[in-house]
Protein backbone atom coordinates (compact mmCIF):
# COMPACT_ATOMS: atom_id res chain seq x y z
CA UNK A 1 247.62 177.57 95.99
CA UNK A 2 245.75 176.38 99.11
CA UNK A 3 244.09 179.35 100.80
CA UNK A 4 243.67 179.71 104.70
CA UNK A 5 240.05 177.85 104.78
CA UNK A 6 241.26 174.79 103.13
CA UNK A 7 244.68 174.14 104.90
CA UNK A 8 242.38 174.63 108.11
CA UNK A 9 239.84 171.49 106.09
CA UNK A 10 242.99 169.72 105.70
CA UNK A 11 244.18 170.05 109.24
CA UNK A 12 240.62 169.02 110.60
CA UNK A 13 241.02 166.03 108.03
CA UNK A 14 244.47 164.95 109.36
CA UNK A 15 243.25 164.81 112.66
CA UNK A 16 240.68 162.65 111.76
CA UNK A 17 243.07 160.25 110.21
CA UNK A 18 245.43 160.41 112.98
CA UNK A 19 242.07 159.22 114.61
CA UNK A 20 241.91 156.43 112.78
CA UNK A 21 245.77 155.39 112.67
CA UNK A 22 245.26 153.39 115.67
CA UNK A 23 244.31 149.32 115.09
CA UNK A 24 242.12 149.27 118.46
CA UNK A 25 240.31 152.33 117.43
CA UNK A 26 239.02 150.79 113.96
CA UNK A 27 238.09 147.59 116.24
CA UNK A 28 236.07 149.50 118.28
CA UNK A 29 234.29 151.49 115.25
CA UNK A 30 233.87 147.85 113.72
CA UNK A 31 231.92 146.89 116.69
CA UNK A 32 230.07 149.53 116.55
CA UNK A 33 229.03 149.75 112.86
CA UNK A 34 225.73 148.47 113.43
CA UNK A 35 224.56 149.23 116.76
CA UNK A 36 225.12 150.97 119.39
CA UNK A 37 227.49 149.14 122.96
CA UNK A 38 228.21 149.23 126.30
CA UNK A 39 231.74 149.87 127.07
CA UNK A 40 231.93 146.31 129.15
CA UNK A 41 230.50 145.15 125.54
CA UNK A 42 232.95 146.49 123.90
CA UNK A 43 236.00 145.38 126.45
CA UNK A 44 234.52 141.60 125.97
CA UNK A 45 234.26 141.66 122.19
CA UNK A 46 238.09 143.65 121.75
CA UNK A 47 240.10 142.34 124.29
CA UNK A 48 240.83 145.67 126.30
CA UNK A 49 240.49 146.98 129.65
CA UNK A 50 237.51 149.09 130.22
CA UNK A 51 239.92 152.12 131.04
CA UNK A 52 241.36 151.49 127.72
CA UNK A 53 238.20 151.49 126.19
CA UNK A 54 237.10 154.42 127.68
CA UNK A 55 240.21 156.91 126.69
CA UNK A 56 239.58 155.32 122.95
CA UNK A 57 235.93 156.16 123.28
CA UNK A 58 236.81 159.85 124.82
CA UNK A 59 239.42 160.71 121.83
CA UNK A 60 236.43 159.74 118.95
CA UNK A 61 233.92 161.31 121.36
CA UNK A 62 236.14 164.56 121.04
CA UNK A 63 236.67 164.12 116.86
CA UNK A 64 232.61 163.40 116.85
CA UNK A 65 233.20 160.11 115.39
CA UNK A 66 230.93 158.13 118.54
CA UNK A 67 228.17 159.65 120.48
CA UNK A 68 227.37 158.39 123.66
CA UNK A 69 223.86 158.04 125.31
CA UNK A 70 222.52 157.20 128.57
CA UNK A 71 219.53 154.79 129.46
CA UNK A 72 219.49 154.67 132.97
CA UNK A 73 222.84 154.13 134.52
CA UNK A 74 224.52 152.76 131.43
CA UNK A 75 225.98 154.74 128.84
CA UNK A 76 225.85 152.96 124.95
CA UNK A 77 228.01 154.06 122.14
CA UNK A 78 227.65 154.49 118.30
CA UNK A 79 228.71 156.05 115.69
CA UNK A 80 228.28 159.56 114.93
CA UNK A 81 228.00 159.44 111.26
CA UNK A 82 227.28 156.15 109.24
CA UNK A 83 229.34 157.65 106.21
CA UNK A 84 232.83 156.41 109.08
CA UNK A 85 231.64 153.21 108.18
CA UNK A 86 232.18 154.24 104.57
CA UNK A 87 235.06 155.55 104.95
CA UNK A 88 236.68 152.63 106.63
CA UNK A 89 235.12 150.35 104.09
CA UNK A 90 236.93 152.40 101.34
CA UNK A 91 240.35 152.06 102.86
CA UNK A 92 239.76 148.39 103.49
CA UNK A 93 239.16 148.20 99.89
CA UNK A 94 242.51 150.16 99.01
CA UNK A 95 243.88 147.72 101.00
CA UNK A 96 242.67 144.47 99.61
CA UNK A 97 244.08 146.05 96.32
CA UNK A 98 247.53 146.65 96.95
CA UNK A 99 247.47 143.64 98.91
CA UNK A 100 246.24 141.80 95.21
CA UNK A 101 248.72 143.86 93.33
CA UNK A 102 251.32 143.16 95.95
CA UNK A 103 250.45 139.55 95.44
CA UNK A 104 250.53 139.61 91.41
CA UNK A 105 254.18 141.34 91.69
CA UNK A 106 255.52 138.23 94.12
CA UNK A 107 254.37 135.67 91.82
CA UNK A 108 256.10 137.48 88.86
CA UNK A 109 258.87 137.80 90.67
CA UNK A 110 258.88 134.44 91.70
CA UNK A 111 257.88 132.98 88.21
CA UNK A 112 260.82 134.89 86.57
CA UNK A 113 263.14 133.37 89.55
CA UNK A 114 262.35 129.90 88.30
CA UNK A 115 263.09 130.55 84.28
């Protein structure tokens, strides 16, 4: 049975997820996995309008996955934790494995289709 401390872990861990459910999000954390941006460096290398940027920025700033610090008048971004990184790598590596197995079960299929 899950006690009151770990549905509260699990809740904390959803959030983060739901975090990460969101394409533009992981684009940004990709351009970020090695060193720390500007957000105009960040609209030129994703696409997006700085406000965009920004409210992606403010929702990981608020799940601690980016930290922010000023130099100056600019404000540079990076990641809060290098184990994200890890994290994303893993599920790009679930990915690429149901994408294989996906990929096996077509050419079966199609293999049989031809017999």
């Amino acid at each position: 049975m899950v006690t009151p401390a770990e549905r509260q872990v699990l809740r904390r861990q959803s959030e983060i997820c739901k975090t990460l459910a969101n394409p533009k999000r992981l684009e940004i954390l990709h351009e970020l996995r090695d060193c720390e941006k500007k957000v105009g460096e960040l609209c030129l290398a994703t696409g997006l309008r700085q406000a965009t940027v920004s409210q992606h920025l403010a929702i990981m700033r608020h799940r601690k996955m980016v930290t922010e610090r000023r130099a100056g008048n600019t404000v540079l971004y990076r990641i809060a934790d290098k184990r994200i990184n890890k994290a994303c790598d893993i599920m790009r590596e679930v990915l690429m494995r149901q994408a294989s197995e996906d990929s096996k079960f077509v050419q079966l299929v199609s293999a049989s289709g031809r017999s």
